[in-house]
PDB file of N, CA and C in Angstrom:
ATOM      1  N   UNK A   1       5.120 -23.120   2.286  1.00  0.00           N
ATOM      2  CA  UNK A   1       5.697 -24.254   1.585  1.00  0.00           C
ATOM      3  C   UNK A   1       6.605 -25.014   2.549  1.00  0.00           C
ATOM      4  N   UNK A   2       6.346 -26.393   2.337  1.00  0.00           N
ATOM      5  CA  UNK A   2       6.976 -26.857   3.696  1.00  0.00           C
ATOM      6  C   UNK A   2       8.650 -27.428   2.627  1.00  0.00           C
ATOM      7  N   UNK A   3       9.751 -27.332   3.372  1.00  0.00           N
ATOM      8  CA  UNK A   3      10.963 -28.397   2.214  1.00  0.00           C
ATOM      9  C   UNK A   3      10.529 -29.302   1.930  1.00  0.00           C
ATOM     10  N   UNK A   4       9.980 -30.245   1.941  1.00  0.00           N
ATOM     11  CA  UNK A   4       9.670 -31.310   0.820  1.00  0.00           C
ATOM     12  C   UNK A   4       9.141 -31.107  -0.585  1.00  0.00           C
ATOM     13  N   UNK A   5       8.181 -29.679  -0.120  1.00  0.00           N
ATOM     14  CA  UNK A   5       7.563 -29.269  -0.968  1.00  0.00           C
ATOM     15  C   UNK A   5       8.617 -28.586  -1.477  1.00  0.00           C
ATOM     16  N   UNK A   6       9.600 -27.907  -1.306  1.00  0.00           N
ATOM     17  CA  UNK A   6      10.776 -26.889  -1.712  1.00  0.00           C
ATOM     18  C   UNK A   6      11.228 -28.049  -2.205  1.00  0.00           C
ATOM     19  N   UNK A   7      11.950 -28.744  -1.656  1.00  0.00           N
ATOM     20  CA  UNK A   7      12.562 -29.959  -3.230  1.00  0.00           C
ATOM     21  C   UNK A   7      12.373 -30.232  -3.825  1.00  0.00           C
ATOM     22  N   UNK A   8      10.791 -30.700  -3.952  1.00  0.00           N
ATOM     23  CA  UNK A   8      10.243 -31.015  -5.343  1.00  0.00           C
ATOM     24  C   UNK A   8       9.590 -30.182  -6.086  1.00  0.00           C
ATOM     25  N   UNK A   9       9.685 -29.202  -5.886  1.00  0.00           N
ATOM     26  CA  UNK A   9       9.576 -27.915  -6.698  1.00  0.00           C
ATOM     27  C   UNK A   9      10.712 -27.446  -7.444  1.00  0.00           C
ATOM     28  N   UNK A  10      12.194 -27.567  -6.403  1.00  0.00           N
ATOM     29  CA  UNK A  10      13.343 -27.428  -7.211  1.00  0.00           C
ATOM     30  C   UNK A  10      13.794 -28.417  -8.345  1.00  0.00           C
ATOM     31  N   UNK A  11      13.344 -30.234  -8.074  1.00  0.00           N
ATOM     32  CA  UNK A  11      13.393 -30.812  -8.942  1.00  0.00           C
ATOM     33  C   UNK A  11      12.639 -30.766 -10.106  1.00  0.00           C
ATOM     34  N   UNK A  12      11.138 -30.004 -10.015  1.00  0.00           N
ATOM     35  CA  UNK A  12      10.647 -29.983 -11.351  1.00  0.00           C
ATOM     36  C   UNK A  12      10.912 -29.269 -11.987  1.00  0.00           C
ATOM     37  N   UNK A  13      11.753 -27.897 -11.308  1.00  0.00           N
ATOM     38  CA  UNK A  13      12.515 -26.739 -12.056  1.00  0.00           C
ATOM     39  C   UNK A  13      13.519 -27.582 -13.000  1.00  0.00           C
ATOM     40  N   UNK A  14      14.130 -28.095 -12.523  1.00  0.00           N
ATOM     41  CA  UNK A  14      15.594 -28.289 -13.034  1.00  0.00           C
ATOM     42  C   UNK A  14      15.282 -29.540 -13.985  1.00  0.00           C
ATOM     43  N   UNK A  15      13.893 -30.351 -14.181  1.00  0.00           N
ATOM     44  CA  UNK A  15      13.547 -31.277 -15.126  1.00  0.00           C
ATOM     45  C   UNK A  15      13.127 -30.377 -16.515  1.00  0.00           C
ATOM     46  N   UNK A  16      12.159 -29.500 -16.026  1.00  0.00           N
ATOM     47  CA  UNK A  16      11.436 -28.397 -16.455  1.00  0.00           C
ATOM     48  C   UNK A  16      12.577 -27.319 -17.544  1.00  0.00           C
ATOM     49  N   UNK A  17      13.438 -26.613 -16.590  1.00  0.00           N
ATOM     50  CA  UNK A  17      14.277 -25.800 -17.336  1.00  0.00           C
ATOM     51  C   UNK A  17      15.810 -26.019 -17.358  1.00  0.00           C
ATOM     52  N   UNK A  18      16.145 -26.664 -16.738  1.00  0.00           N
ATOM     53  CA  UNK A  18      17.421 -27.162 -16.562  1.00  0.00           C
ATOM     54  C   UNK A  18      18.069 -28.304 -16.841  1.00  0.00           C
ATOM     55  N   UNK A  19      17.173 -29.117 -17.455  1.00  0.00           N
ATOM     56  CA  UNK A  19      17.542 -30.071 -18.343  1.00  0.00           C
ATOM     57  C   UNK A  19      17.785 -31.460 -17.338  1.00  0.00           C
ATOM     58  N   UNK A  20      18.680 -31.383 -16.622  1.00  0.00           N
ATOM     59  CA  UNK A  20      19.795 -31.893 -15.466  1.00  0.00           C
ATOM     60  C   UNK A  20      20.344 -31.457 -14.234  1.00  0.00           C
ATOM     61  N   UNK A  21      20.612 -31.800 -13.408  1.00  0.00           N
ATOM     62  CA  UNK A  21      21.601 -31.489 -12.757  1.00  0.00           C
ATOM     63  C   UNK A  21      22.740 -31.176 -12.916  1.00  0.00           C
ATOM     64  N   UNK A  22      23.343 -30.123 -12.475  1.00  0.00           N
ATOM     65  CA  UNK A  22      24.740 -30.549 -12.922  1.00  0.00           C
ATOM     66  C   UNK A  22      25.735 -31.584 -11.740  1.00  0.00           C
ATOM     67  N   UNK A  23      26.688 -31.685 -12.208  1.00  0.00           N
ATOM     68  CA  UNK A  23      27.368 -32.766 -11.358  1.00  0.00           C
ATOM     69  C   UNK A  23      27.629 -32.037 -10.135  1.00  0.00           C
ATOM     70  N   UNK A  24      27.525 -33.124  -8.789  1.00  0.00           N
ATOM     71  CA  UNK A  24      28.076 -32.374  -7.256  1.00  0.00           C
ATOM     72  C   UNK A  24      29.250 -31.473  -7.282  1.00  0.00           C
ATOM     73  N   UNK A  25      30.758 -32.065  -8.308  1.00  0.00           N
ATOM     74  CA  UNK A  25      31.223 -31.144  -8.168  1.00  0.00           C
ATOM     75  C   UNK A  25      30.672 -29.733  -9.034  1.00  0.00           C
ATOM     76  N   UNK A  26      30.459 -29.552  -9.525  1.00  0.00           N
ATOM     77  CA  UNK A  26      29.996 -28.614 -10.336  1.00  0.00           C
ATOM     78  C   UNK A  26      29.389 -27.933  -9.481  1.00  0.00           C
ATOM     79  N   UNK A  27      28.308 -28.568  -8.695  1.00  0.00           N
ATOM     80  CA  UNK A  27      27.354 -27.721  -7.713  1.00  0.00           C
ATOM     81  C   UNK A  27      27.425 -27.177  -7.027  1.00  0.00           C
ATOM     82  N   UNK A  28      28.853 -28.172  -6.280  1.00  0.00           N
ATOM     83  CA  UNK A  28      29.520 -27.636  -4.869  1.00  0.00           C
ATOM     84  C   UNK A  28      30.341 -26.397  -5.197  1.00  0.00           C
ATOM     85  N   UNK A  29      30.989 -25.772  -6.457  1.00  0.00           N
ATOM     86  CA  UNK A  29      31.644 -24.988  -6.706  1.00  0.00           C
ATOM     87  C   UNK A  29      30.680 -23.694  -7.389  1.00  0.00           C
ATOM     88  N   UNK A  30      29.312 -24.208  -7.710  1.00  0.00           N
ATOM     89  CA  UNK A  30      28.645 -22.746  -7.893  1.00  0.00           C
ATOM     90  C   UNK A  30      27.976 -22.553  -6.629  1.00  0.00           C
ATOM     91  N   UNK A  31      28.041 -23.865  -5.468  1.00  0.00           N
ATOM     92  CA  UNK A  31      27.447 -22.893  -3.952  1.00  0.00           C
ATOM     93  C   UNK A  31      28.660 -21.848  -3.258  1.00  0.00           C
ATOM     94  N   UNK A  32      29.780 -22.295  -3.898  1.00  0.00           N
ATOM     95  CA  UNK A  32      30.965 -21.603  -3.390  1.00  0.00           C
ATOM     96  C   UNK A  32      30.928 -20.252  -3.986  1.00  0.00           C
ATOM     97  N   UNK A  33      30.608 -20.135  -4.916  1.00  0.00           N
ATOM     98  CA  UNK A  33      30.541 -18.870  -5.663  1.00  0.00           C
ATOM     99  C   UNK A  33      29.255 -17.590  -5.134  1.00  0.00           C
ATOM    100  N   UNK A  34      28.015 -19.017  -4.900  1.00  0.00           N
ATOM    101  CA  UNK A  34      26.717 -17.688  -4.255  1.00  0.00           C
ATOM    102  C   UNK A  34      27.460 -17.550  -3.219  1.00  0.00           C
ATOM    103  N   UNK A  35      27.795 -18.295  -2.188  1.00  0.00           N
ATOM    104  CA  UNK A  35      27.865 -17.826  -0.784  1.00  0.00           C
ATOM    105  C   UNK A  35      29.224 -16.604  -1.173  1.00  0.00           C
ATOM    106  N   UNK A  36      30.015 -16.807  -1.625  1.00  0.00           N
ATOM    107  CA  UNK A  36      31.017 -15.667  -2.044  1.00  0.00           C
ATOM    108  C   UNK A  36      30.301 -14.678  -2.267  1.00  0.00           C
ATOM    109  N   UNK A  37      29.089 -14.307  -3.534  1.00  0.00           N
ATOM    110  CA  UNK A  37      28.701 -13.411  -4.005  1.00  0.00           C
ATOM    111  C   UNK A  37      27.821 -12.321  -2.614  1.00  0.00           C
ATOM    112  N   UNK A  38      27.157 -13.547  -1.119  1.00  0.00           N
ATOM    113  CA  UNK A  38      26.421 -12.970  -0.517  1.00  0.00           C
ATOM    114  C   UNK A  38      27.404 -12.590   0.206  1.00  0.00           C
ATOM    115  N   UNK A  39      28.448 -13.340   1.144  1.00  0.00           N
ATOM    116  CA  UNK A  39      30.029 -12.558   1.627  1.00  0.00           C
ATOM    117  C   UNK A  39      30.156 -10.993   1.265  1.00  0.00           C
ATOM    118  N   UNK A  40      30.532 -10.846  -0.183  1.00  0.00           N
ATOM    119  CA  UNK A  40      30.384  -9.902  -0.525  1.00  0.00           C
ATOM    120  C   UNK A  40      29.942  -8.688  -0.733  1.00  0.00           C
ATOM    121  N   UNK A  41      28.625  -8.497  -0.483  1.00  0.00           N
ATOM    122  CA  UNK A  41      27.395  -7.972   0.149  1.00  0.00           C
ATOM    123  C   UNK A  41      27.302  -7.752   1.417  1.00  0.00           C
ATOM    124  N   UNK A  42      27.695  -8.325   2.714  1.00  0.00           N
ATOM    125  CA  UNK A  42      27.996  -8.413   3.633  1.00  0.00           C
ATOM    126  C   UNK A  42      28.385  -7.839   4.596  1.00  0.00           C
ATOM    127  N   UNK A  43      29.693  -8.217   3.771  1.00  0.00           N
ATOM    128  CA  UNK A  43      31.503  -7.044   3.930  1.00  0.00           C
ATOM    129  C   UNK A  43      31.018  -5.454   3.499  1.00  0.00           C
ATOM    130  N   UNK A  44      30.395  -5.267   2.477  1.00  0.00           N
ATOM    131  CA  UNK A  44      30.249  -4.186   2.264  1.00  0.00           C
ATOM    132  C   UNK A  44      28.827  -3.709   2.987  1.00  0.00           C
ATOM    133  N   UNK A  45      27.914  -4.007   3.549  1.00  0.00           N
ATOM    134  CA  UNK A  45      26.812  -3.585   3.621  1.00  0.00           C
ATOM    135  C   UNK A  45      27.263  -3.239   5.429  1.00  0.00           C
ATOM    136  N   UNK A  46      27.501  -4.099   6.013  1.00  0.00           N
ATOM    137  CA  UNK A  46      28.354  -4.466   7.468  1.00  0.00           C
ATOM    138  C   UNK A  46      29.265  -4.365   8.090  1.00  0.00           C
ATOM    139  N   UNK A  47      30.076  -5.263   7.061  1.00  0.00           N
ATOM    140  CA  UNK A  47      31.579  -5.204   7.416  1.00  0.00           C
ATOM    141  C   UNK A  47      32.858  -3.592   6.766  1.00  0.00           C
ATOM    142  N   UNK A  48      33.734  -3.763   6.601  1.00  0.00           N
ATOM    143  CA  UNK A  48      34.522  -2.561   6.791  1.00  0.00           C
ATOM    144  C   UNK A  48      35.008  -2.135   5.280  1.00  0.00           C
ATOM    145  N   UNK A  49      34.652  -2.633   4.387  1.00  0.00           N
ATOM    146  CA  UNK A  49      34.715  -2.838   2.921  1.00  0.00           C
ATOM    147  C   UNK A  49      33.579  -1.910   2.591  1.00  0.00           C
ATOM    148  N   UNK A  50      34.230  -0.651   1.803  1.00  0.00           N
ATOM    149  CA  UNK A  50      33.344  -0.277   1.053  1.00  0.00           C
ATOM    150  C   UNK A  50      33.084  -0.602  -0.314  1.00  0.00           C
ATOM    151  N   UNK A  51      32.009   0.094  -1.076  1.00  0.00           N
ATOM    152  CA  UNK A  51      31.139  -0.070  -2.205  1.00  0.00           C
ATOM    153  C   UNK A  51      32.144   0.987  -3.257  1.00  0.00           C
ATOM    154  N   UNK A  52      31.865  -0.226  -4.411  1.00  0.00           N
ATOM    155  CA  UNK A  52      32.643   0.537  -5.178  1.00  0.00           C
ATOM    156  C   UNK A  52      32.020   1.440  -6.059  1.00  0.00           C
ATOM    157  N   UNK A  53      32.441   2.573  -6.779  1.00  0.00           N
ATOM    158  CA  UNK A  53      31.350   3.475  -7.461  1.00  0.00           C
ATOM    159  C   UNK A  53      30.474   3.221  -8.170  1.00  0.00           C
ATOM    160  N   UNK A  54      30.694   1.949  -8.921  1.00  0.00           N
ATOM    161  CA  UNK A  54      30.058   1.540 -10.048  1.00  0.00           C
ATOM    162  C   UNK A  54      28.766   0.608  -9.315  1.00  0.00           C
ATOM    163  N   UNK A  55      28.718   0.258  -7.893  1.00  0.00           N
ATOM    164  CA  UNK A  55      27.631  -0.410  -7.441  1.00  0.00           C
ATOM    165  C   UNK A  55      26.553   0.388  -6.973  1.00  0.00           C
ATOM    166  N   UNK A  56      25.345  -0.421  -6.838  1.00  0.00           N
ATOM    167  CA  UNK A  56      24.315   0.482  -6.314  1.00  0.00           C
ATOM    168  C   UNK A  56      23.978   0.251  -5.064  1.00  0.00           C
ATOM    169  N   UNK A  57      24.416   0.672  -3.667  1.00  0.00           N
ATOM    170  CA  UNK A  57      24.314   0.519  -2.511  1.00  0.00           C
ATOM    171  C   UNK A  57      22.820   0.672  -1.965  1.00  0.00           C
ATOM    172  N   UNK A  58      21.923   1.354  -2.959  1.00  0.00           N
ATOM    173  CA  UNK A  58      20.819   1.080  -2.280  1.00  0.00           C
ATOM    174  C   UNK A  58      19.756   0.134  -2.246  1.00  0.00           C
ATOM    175  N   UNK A  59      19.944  -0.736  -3.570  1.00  0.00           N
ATOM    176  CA  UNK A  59      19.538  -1.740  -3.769  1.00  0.00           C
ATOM    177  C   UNK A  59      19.751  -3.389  -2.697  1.00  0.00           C
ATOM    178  N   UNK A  60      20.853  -3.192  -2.309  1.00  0.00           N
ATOM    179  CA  UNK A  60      21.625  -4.091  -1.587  1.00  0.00           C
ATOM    180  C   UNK A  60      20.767  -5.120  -0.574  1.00  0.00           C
ATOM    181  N   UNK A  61      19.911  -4.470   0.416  1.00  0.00           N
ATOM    182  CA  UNK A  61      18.820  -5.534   0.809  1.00  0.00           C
ATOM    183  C   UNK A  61      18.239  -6.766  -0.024  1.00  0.00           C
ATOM    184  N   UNK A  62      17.925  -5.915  -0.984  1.00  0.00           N
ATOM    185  CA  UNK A  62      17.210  -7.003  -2.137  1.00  0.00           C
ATOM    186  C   UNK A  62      18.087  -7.760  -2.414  1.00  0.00           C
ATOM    187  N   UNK A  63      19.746  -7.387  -2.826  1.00  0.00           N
ATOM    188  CA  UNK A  63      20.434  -8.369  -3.745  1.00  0.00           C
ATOM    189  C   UNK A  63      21.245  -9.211  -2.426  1.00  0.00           C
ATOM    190  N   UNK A  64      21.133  -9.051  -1.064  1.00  0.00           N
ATOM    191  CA  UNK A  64      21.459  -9.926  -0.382  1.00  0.00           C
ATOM    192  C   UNK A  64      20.172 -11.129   0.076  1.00  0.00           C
ATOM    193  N   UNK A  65      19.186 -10.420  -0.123  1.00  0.00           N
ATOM    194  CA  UNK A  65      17.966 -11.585  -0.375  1.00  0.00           C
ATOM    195  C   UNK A  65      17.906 -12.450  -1.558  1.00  0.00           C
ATOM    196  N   UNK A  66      18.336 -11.879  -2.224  1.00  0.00           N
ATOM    197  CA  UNK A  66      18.543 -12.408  -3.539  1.00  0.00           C
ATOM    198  C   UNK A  66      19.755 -13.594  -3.783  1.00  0.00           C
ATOM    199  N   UNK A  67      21.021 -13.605  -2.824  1.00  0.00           N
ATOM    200  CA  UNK A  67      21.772 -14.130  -3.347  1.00  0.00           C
ATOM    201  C   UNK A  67      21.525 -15.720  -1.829  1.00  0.00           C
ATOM    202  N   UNK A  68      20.880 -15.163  -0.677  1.00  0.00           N
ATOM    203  CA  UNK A  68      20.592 -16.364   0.348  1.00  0.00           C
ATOM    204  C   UNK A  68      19.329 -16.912  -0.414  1.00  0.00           C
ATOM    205  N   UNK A  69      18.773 -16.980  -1.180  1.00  0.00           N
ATOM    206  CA  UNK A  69      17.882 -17.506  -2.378  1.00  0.00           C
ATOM    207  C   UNK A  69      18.414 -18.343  -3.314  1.00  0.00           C
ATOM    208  N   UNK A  70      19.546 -18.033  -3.677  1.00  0.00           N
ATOM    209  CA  UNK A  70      20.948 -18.456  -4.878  1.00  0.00           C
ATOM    210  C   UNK A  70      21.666 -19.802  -3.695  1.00  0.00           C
ATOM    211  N   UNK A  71      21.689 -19.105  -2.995  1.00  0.00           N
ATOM    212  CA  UNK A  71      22.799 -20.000  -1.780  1.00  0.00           C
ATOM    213  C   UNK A  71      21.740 -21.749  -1.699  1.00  0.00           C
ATOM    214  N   UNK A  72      20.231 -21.021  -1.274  1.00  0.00           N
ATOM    215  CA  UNK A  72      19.574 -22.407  -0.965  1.00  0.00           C
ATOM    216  C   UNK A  72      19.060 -22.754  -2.075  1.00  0.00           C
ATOM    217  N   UNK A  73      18.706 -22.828  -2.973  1.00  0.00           N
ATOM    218  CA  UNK A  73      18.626 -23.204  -4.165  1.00  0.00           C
ATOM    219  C   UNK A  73      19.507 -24.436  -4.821  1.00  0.00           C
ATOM    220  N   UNK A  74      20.553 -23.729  -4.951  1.00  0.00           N
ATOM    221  CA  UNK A  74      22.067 -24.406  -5.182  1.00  0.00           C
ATOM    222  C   UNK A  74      22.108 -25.770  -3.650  1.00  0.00           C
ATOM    223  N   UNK A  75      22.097 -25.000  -2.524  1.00  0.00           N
ATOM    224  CA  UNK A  75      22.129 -26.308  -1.628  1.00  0.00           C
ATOM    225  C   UNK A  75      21.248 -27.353  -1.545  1.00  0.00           C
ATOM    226  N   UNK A  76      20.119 -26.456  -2.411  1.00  0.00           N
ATOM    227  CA  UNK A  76      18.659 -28.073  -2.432  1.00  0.00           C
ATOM    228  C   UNK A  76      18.906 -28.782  -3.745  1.00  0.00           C
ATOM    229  N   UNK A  77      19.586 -28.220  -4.600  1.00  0.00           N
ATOM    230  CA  UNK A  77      19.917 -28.939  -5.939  1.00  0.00           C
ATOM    231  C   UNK A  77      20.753 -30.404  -5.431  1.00  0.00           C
ATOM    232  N   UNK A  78      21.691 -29.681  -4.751  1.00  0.00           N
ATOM    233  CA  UNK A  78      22.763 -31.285  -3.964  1.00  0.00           C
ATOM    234  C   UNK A  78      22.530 -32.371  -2.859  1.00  0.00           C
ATOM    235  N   UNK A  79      21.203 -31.239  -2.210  1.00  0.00           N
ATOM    236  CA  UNK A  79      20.709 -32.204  -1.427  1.00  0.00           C
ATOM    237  C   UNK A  79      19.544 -33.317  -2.226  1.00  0.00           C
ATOM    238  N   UNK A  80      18.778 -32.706  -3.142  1.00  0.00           N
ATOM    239  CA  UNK A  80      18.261 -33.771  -4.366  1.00  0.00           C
ATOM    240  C   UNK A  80      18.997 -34.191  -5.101  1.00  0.00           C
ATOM    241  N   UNK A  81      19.838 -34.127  -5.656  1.00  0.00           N
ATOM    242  CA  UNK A  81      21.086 -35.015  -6.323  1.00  0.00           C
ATOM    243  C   UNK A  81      21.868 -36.159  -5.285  1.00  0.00           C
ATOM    244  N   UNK A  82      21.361 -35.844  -4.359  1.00  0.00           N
ATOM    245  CA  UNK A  82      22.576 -37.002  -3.450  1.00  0.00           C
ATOM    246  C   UNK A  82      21.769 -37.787  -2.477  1.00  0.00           C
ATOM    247  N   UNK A  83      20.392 -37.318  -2.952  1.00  0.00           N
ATOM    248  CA  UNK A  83      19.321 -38.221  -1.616  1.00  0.00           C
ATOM    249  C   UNK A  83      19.005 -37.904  -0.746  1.00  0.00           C
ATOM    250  N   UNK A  84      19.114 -36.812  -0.392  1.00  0.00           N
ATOM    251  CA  UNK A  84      19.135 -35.927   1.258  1.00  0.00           C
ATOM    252  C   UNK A  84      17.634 -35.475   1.180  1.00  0.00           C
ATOM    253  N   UNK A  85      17.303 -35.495   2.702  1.00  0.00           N
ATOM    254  CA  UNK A  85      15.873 -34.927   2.887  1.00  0.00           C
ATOM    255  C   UNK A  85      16.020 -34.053   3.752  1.00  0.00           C
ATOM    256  N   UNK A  86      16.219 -32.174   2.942  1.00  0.00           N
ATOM    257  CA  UNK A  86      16.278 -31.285   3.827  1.00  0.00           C
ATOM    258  C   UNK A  86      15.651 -31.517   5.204  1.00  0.00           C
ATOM    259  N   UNK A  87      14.182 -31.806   5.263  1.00  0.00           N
ATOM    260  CA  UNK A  87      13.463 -31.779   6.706  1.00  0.00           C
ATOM    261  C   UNK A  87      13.712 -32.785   8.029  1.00  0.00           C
ATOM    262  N   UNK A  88      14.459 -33.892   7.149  1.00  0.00           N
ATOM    263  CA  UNK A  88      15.306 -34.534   8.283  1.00  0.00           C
ATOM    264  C   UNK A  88      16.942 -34.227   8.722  1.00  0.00           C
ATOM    265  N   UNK A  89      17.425 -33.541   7.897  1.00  0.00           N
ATOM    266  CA  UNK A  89      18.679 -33.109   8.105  1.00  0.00           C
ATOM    267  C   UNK A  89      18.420 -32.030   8.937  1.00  0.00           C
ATOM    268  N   UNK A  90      17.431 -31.362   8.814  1.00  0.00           N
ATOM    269  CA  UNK A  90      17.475 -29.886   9.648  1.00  0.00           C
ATOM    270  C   UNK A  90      16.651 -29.938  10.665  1.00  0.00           C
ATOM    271  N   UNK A  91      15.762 -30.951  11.424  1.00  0.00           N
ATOM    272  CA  UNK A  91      15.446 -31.867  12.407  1.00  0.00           C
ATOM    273  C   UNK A  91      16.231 -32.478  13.287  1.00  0.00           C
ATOM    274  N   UNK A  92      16.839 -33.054  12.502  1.00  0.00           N
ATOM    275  CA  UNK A  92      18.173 -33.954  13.799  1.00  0.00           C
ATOM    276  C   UNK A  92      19.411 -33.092  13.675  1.00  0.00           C
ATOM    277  N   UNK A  93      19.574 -31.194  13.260  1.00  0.00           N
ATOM    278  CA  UNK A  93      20.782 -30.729  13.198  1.00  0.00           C
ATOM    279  C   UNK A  93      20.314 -29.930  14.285  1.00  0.00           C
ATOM    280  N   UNK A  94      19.068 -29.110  14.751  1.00  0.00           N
ATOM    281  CA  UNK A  94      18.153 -28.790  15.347  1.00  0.00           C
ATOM    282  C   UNK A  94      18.372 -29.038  16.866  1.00  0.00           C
ATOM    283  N   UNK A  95      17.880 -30.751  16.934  1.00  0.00           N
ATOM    284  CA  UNK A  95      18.318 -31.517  18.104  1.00  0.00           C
ATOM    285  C   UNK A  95      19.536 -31.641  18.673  1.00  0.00           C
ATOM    286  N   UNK A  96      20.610 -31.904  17.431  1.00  0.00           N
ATOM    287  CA  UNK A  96      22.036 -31.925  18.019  1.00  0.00           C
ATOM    288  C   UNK A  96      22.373 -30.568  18.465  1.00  0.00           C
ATOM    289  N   UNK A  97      21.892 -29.749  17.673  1.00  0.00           N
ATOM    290  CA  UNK A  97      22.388 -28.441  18.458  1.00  0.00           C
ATOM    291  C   UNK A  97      21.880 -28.059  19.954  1.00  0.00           C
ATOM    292  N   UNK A  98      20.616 -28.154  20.383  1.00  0.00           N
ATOM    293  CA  UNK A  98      20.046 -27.950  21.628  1.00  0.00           C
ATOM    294  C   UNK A  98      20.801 -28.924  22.741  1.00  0.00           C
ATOM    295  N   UNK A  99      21.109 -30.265  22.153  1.00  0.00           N
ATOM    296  CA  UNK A  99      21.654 -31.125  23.262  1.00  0.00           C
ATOM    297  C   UNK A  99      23.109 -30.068  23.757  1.00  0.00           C
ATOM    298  N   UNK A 100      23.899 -30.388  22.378  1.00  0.00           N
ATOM    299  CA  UNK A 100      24.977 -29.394  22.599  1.00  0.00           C
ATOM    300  C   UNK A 100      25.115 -27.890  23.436  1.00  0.00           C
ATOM    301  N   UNK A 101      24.123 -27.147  23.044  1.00  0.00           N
ATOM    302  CA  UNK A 101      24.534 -25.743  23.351  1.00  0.00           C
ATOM    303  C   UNK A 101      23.400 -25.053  24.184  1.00  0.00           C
ATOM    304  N   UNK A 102      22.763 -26.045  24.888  1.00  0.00           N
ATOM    305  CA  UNK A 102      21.064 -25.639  25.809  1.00  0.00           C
ATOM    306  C   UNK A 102      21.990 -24.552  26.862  1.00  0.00           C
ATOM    307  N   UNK A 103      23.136 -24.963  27.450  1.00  0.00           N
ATOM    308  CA  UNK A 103      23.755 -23.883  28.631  1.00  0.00           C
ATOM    309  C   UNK A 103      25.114 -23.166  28.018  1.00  0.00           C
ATOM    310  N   UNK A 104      25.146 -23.911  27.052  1.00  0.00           N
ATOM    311  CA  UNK A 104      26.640 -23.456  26.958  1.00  0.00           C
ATOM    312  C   UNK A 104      26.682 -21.684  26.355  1.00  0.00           C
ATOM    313  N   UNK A 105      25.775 -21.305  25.429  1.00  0.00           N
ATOM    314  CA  UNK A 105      26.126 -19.580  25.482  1.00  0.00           C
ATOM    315  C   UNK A 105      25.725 -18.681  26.335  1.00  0.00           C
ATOM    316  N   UNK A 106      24.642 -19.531  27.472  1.00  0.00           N
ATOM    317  CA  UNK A 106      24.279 -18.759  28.932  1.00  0.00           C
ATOM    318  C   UNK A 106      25.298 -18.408  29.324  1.00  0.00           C
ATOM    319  N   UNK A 107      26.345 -19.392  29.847  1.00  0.00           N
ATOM    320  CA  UNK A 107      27.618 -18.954  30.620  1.00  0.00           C
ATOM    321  C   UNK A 107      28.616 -18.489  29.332  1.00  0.00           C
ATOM    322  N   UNK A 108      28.253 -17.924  27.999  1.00  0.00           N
ATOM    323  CA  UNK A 108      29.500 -17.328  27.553  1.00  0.00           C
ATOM    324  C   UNK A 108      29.824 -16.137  28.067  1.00  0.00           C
ATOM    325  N   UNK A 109      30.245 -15.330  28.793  1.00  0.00           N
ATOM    326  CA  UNK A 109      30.822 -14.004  29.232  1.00  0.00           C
ATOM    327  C   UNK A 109      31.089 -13.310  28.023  1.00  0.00           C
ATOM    328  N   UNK A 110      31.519 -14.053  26.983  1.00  0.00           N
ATOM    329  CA  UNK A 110      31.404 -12.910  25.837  1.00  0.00           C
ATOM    330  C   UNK A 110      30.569 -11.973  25.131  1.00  0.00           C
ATOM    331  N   UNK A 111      29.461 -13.526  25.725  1.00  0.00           N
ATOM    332  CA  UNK A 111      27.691 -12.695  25.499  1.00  0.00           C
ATOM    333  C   UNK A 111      26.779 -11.877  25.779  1.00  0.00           C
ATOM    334  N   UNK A 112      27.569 -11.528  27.089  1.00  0.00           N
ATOM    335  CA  UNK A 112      27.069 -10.903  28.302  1.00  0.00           C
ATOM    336  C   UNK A 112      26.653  -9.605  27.850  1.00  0.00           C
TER     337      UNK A 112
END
């Protein structure tokens, strides 16, 4: 599925079962919430935060696939609500990045 095709798939969802959009702010504050929810997952799966008893740690692959699913979802909802064409935004972000950073993490020493 190429993103164009991913947008307008998300828009017939949200004609389909979702009635509407909800408003940017609205949107922008439930992408704040997935990306929190995948953070979360994260910290604990990675980072130094453990799992609390009541979770199921073995499931966790899935529900961090699950929630970078939630994350772009939510980000293609705002990018169709506001006019944006994922495949050109992530085309010329692509480019700016290579101009930017073609040598620059060769010589990071941190990378080494």
């Amino acid at each position: 599925m190429t993103l164009t095709e991913w947008q307008k798939e998300v828009d017939d969802w949200i004609s389909t079962y979702g009635v509407r959009y909800f408003d940017e702010k609205t949107n922008s504050l439930l992408l704040a919430e997935e990306v929190g929810e995948f953070c979360k997952l994260i910290a604990r799966k990675y980072g130094e935060q453990s799992f609390k008893n009541t979770e199921d740690k073995n499931s966790v692959d899935q529900k961090i696939g699950d929630e970078i699913g939630d994350v772009f979802f939510v980000l293609t909802c705002l990018a169709n609500q506001m006019g944006y064409n994922l495949n050109s935004i992530l085309e010329k972000n692509m480019s700016k990045k290579t101009k930017r950073d073609k040598v620059r993490h060769h010589k990071n020493e941190k990378l080494s």
